[in-house]
Protein backbone atom coordinates (compact mmCIF):
# COMPACT_ATOMS: atom_id res chain seq x y z
CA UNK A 1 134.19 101.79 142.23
CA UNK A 2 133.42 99.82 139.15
CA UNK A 3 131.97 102.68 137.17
CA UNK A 4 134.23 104.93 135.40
CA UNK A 5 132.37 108.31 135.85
CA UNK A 6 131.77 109.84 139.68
CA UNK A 7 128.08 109.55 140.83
CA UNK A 8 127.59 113.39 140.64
CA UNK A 9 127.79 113.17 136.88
CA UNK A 10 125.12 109.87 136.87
CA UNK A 11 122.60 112.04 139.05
CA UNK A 12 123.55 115.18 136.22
CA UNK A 13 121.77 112.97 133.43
CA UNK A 14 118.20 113.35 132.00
CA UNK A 15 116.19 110.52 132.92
CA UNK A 16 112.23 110.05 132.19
CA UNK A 17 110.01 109.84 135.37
CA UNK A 18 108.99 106.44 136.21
CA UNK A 19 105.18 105.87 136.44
CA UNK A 20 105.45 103.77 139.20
CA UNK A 21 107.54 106.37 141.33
CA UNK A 22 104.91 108.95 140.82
CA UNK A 23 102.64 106.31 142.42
CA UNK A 24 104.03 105.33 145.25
CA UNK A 25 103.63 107.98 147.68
CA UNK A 26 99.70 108.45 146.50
CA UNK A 27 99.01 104.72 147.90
CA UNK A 28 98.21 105.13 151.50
CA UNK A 29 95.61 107.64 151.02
CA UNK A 30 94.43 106.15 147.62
CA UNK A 31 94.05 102.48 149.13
CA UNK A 32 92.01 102.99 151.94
CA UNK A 33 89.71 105.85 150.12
CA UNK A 34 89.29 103.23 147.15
CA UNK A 35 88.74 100.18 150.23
CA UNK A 36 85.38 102.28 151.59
CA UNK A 37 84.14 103.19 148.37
CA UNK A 38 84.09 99.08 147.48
CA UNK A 39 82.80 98.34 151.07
CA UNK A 40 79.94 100.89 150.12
CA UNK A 41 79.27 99.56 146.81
CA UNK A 42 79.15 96.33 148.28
CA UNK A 43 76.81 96.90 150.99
CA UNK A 44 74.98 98.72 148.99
CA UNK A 45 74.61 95.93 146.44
CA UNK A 46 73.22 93.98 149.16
CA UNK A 47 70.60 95.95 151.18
CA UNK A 48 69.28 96.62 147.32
CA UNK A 49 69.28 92.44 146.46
CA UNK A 50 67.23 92.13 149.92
């Protein structure tokens, strides 16, 4: 209501891609994948120190 020009012609503009938006959806697979590789590393790290 405040903004002079209809939201059709906002949508209409050129704007750059956020990083972080191209992120986002990648996270549930990304976070546990990257979780099990650390637990491995870890574990790992240990059965190598004994």
């Amino acid at each position: 209501m405040s903004s002079p020009t209809p939201s059709a012609d906002r949508s209409a503009e050129n704007h750059a891609a956020d990083p972080i938006e191209a992120i986002v959806p990648l996270i549930p697979i990304v976070l546990p994948v990257v979780g099990g590789v650390l637990i491995f590393l870890l574990a790992f790290i240990a059965v190598f120190m004994a």
